[in-house]
Protein backbone atom coordinates (compact mmCIF):
# COMPACT_ATOMS: atom_id res chain seq x y z
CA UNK A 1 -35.95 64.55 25.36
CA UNK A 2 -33.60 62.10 26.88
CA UNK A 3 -31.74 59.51 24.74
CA UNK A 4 -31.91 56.39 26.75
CA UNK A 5 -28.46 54.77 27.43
CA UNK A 6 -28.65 52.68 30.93
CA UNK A 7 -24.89 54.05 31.57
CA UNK A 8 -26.70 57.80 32.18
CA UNK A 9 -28.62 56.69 35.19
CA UNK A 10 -32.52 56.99 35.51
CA UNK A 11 -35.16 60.14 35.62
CA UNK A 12 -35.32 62.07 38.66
CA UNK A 13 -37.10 59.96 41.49
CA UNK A 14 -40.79 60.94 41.73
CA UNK A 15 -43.14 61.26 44.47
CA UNK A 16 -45.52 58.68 42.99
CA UNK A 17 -46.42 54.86 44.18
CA UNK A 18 -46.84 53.76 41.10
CA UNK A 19 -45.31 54.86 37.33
CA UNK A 20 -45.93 53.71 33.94
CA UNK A 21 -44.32 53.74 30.65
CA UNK A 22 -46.11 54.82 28.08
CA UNK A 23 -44.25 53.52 25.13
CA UNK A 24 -44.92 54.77 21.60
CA UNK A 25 -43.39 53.43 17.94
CA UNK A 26 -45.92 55.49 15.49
CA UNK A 27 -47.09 58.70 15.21
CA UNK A 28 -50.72 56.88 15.49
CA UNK A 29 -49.44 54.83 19.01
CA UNK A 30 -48.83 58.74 20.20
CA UNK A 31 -52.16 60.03 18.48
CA UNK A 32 -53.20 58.35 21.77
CA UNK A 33 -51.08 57.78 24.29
CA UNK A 34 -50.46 61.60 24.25
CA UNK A 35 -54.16 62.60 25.40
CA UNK A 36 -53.35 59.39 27.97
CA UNK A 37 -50.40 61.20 29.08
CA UNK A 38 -52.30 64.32 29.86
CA UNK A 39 -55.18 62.43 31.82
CA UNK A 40 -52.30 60.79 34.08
CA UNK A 41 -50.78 64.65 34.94
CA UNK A 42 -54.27 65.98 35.36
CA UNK A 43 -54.96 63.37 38.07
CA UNK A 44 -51.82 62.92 39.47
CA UNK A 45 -52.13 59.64 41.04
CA UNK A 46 -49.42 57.80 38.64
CA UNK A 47 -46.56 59.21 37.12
CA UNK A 48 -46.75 58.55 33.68
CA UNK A 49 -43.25 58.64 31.32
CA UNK A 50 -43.72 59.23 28.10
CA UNK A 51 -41.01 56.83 25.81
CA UNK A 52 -40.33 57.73 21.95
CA UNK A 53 -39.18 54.67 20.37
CA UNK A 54 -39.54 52.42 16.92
CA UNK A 55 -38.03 52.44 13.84
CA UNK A 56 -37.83 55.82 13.37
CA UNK A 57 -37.74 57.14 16.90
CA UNK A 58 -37.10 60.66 16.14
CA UNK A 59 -40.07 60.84 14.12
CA UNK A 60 -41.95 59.61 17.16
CA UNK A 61 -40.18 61.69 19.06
CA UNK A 62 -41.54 65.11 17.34
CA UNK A 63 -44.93 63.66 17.85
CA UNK A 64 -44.96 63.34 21.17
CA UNK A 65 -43.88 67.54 21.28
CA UNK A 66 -46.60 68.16 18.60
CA UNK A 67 -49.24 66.95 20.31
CA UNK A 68 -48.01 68.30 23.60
CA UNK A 69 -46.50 65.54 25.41
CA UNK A 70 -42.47 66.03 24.94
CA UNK A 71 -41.21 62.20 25.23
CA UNK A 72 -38.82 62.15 28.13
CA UNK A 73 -37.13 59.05 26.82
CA UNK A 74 -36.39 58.27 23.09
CA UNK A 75 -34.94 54.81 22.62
CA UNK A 76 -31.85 55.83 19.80
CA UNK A 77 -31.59 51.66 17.79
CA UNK A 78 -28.03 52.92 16.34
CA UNK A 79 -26.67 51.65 13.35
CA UNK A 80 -28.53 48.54 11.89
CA UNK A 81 -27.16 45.79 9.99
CA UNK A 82 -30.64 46.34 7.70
CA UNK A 83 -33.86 47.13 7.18
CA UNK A 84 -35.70 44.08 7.34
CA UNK A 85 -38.18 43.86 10.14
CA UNK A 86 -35.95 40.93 12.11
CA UNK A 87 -33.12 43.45 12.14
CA UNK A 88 -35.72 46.69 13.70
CA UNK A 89 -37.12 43.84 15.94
CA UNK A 90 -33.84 43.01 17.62
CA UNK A 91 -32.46 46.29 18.06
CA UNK A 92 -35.94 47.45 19.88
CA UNK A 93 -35.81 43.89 21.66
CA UNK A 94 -32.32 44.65 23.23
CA UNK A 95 -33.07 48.64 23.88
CA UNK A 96 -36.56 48.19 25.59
CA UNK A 97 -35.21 45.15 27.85
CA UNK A 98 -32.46 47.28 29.08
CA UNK A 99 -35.00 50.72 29.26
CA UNK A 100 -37.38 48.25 31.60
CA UNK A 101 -34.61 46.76 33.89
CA UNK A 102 -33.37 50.61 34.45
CA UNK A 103 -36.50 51.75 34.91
CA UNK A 104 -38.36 49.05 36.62
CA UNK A 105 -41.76 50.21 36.32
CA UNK A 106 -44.76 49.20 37.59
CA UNK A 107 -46.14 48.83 34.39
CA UNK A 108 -46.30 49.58 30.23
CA UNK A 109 -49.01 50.87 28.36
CA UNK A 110 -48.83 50.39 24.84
CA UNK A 111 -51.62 50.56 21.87
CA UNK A 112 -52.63 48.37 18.78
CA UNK A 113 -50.36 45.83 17.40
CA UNK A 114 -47.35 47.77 15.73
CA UNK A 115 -43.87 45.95 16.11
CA UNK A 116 -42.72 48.15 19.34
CA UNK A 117 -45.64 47.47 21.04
CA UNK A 118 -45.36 43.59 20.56
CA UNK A 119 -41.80 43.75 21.44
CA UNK A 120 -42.44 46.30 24.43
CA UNK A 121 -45.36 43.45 25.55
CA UNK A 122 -42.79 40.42 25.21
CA UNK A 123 -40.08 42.14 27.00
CA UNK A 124 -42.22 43.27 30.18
CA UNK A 125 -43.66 40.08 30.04
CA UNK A 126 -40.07 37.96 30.86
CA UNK A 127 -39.17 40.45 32.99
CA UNK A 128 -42.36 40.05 34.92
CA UNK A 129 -43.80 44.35 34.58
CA UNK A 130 -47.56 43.89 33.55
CA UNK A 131 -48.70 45.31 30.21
CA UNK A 132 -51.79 46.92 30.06
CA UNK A 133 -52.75 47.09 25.98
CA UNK A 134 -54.68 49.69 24.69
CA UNK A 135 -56.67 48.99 21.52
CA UNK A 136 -59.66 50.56 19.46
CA UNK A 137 -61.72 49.11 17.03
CA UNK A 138 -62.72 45.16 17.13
CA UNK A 139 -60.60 42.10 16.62
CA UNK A 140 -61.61 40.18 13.28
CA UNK A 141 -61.29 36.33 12.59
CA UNK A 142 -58.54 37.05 9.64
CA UNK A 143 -54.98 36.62 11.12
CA UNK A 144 -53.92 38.50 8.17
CA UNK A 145 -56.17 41.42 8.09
CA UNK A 146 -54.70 43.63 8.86
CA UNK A 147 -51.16 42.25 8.13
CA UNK A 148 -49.37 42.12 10.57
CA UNK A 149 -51.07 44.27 13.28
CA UNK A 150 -53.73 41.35 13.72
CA UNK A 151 -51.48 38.74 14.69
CA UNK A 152 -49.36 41.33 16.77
CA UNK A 153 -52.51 42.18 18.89
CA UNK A 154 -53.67 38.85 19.68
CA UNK A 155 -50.13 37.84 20.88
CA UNK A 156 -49.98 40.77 23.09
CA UNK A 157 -53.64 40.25 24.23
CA UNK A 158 -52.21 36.74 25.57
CA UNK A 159 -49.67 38.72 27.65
CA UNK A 160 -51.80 41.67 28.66
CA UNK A 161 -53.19 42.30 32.35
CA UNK A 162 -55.35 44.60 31.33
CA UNK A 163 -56.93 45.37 28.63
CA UNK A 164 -58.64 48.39 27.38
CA UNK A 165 -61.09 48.07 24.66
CA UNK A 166 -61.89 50.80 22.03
CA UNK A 167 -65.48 50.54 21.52
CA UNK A 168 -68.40 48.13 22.86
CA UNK A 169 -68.48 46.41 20.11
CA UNK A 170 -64.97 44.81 20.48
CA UNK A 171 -65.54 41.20 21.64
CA UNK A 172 -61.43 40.55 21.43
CA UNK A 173 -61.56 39.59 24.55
CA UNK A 174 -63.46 39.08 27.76
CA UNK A 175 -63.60 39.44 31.77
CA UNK A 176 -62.83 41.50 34.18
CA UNK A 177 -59.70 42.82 32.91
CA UNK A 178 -61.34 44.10 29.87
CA UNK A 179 -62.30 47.53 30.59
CA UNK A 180 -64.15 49.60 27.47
CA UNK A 181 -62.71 53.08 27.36
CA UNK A 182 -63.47 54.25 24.29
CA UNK A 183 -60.72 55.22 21.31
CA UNK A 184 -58.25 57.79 22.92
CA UNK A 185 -57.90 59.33 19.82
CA UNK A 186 -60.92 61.59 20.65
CA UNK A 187 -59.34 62.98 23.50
CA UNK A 188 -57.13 65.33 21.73
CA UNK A 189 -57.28 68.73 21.81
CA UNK A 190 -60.30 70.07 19.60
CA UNK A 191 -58.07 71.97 16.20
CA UNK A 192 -57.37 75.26 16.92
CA UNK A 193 -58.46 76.77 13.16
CA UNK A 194 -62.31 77.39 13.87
CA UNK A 195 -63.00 76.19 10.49
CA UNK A 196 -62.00 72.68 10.87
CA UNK A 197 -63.56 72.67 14.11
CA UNK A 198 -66.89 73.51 12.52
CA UNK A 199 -66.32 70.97 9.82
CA UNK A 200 -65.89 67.93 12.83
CA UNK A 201 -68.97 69.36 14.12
CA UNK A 202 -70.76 68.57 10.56
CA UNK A 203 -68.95 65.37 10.15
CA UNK A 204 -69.60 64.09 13.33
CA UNK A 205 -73.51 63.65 13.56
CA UNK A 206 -73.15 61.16 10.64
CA UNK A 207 -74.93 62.94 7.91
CA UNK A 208 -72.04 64.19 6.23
CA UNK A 209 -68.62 61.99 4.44
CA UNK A 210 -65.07 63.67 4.87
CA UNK A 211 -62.61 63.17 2.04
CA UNK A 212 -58.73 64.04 3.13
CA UNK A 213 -56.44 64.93 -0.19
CA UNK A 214 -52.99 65.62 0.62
CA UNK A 215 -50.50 66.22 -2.73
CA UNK A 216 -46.95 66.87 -2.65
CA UNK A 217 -45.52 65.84 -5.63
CA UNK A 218 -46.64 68.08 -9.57
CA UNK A 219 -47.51 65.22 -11.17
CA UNK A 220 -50.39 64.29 -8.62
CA UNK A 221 -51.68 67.09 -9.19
CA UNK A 222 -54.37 65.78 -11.86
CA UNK A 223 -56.29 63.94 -8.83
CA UNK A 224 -57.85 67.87 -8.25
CA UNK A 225 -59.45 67.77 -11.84
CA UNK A 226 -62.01 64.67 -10.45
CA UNK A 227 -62.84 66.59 -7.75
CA UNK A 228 -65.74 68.64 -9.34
CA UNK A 229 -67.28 65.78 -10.28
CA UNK A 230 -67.12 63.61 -7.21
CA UNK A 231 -68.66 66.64 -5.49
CA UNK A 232 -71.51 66.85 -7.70
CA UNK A 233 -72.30 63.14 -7.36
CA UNK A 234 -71.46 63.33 -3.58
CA UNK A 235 -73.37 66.28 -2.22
CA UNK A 236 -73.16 64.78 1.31
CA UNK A 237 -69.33 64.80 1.16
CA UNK A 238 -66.89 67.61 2.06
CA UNK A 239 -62.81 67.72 1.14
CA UNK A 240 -59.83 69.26 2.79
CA UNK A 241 -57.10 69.80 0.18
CA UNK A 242 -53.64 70.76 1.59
CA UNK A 243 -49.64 70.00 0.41
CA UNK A 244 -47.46 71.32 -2.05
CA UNK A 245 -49.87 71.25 -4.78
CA UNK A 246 -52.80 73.30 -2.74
CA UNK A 247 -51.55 76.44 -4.32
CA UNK A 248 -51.94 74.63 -8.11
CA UNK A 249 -54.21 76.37 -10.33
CA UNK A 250 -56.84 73.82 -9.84
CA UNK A 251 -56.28 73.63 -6.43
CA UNK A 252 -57.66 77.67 -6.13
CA UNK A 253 -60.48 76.97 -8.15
CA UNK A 254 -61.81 74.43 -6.18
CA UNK A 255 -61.74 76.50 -3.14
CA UNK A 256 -64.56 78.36 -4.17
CA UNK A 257 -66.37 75.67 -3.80
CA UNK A 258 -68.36 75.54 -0.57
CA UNK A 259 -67.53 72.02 0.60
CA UNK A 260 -63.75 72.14 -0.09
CA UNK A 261 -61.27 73.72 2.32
CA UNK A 262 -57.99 74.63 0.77
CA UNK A 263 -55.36 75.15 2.96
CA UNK A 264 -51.09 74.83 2.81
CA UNK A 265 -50.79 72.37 5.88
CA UNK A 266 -52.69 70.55 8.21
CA UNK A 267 -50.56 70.06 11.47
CA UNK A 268 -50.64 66.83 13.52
CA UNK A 269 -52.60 68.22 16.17
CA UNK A 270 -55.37 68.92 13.61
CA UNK A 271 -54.76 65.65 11.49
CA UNK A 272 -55.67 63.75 15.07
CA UNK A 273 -58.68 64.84 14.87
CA UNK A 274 -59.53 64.79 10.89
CA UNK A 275 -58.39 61.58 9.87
CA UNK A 276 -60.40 59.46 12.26
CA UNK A 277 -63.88 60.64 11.06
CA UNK A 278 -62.67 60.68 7.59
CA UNK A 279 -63.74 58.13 4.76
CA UNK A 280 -60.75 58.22 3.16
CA UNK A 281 -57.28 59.61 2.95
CA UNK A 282 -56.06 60.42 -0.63
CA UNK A 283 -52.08 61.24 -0.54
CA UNK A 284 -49.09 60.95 -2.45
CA UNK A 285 -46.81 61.14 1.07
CA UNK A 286 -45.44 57.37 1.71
CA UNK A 287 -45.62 58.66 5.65
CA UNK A 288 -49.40 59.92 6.23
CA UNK A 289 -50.40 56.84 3.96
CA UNK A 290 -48.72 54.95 6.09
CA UNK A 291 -50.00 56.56 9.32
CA UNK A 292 -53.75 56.55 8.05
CA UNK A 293 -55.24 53.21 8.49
CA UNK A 294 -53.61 53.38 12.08
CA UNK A 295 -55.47 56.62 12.59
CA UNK A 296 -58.74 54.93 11.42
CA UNK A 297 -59.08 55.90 8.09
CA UNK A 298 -58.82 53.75 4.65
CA UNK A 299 -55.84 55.39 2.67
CA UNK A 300 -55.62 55.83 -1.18
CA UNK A 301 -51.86 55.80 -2.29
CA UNK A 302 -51.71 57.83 -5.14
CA UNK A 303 -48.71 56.38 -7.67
CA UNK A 304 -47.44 54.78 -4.80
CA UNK A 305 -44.60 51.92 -5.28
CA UNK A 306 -44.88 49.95 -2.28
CA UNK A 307 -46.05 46.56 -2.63
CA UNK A 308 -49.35 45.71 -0.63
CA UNK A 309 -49.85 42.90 2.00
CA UNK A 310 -52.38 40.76 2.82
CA UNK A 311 -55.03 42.44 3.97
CA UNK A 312 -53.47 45.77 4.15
CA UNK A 313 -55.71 48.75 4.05
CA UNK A 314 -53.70 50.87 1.86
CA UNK A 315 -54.24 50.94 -2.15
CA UNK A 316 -51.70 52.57 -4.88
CA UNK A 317 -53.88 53.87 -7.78
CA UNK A 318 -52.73 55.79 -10.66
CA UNK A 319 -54.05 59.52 -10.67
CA UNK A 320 -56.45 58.53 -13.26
CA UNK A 321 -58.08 56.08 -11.28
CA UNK A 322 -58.06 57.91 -7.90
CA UNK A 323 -61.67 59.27 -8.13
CA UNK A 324 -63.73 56.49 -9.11
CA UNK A 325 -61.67 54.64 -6.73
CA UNK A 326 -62.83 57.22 -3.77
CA UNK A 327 -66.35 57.11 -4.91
CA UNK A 328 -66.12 53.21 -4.10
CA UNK A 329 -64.85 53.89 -0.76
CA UNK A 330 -66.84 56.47 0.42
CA UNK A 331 -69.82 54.82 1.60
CA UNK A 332 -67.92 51.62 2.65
CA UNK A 333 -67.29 51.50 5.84
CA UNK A 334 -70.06 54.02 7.94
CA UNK A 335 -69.23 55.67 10.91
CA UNK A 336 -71.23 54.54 13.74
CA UNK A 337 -68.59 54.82 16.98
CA UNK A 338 -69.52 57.14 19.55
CA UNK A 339 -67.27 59.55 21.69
CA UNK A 340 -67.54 62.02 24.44
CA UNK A 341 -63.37 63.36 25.19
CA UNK A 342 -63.58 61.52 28.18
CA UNK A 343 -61.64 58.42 26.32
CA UNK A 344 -58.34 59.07 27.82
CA UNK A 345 -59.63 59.89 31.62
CA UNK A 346 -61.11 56.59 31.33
CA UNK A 347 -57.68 54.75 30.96
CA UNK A 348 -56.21 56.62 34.07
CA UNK A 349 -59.48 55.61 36.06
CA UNK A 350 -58.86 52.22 34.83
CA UNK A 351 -54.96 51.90 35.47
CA UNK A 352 -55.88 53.69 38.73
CA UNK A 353 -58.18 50.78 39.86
CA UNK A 354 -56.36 48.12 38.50
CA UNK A 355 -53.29 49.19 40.75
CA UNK A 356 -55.61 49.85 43.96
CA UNK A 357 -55.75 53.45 43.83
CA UNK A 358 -59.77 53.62 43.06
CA UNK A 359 -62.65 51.28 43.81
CA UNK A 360 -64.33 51.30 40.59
CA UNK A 361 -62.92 51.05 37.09
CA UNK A 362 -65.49 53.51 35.79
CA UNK A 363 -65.15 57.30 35.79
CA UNK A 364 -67.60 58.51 38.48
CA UNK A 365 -71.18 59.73 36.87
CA UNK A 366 -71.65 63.47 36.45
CA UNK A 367 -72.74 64.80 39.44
CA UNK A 368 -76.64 66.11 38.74
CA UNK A 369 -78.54 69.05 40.98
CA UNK A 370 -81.16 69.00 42.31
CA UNK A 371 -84.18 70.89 40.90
């Protein structure tokens, strides 16, 4: 990790044309920029330099190692005069500009519409670096849906040279600088723990709902006793229980049941790859609540105190309430987006092309022998 400060001096020169900044402000902007990361290396045709920043840039910062892409720049904000967003949005304003004029790349990539990556967009965009914007899922008509990642997106769409789209059904934009890659997400690493590995397989063909329930705190501990039931009225659904309270009486019992997985922890690199076929995230931790909807799943707060906004993805229900609430929510919002690993590889082909480096913006088809 280097903490940026212009006065240091830049990254050793590279032997590279081109270079990129892959800049990062959430653990769920590195949940894909890290597979992104990996493509660039494997194909060594742009150096790619991985940048920790946001409002809590350590945080990022330990993502990018988890997920096995150490950040070699983390943008430290220092002391700020608050917490309010203007405050976070001025510091990262003032940190990036100066990161971009030291580095002078030939370009930022940066995903969805958190606050760095707006600010990141803006900033590249006066001082003339193209941005290429990385985002899954479609654009809807509601400027407040979600709040404010909806509005942040379609400003940096405006200021975007390319622009990668997450599925073929996103009609955010469109042209020749839209380029369908697919939800980089995927491309992590499969999880390591053969069990979970299985369980993707299951969830994965569609016939199957995944319910996440992560409790830390003893008096959340009561969501386990609706469990039983929801699984009786849900045979098509399977649960991953982990957190503090996974070793709770109730906890044990249900992990003799044969759809439930009981387990201590679930580490980032396996929550990659859970939460975005999951149906819904149940969790009394403010920071994977926070992190779910931006990893593609619905989140259930349980007890939570935060206040919701407009269109915001994230509901506090009382541990009463949790399970009829989940039984709502299950069959929502089906699962219908398709995926093949290749989602990262297909940025690097694309960035590749856009700066001259390959004549098509497509991966090359499989090569086929002959029979």
């Amino acid at each position: 990790m280097t903490a940026f400060d212009p006065l240091l001096g830049s990254l050793p020169p590279q032997d590279h044309d081109h270079d990129v900044l892959l800049i990062a402000g959430s653990r769920p902007e590195v949940a894909r920029l890290a597979p992104v990361a990996a493509a660039f290396a494997a194909a060594d045709r742009i150096r790619a330099i991985t940048v920790a920043s946001g409002e809590d840039p350590m945080r990022v910062d330990i993502a990018w190692e988890d997920l096995g892409a150490r950040a070699e720049i983390t943008l430290l904000l220092g002391e700020l005069p608050g917490p309010n967003p203007a405050d976070i949005a001025a510091a990262l304003m003032t940190r990036l500009d100066a990161l971009l004029v030291e580095q002078d790349p030939t370009a930022i990539v940066v995903y969805g519409g958190g606050m760095t990556a707006t600010v990141a967009a803006q900033v590249a965009y006066w001082r003339q670096i193209p941005v290429i914007h990385m985002q899954a899922g479609a654009g809807t008509d509601d400027l407040l849906c979600p709040f404010p990642q909806e509005a942040n997106r379609r400003i940096i769409s405006q200021l975007a040279s390319l622009f990668l789209a997450g599925s073929g059904s996103e009609q955010a934009r469109s042209g020749p600088n839209v380029i369908v890659t697919g939800d980089a997400v995927h491309a992590n690493p499969k999880p390591s723990s053969l069990r979970f590995a299985t369980l993707l397989e299951r969830i994965r063909d569609g016939r199957r709902h995944l319910l996440l329930v992560n409790l830390e705190r003893p008096g959340s501990v009561g969501v386990l006793d609706g469990l039983p039931g929801l699984l009786t009225r849900e045979p098509d659904t399977e649960v991953v229980v982990w957190g503090a309270q996974a070793g709770s009486a109730a906890a044990l019992g249900l992990a003799q049941h044969e759809r439930v997985i009981v387990v201590p922890d679930v580490a980032l690199t396996e929550l990659v790859r859970l939460v975005p076929l999951s149906s819904v995230v149940v969790s009394d931790d403010d920071a994977l609540v926070a992190d779910a909807p931006g990893l593609g799943a619905p989140a259930v707060h349980v007890e939570g105190t935060g206040i919701p906004e407009p269109g915001d993805s994230i509901r506090s229900i009382s541990v009463a309430a949790v399970m009829s609430t989940v039984g709502q929510m299950l069959h929502a919002s089906p699962r219908s987006e398709q995926f093949d690993g290749l989602e990262a590889a297909r940025v690097e082909q694309a960035v590749a092309w856009m700066f001259g480096l390959s004549s098509s913006s497509k991966l090359p088809a499989p090569r086929t022998s002959a029979g």
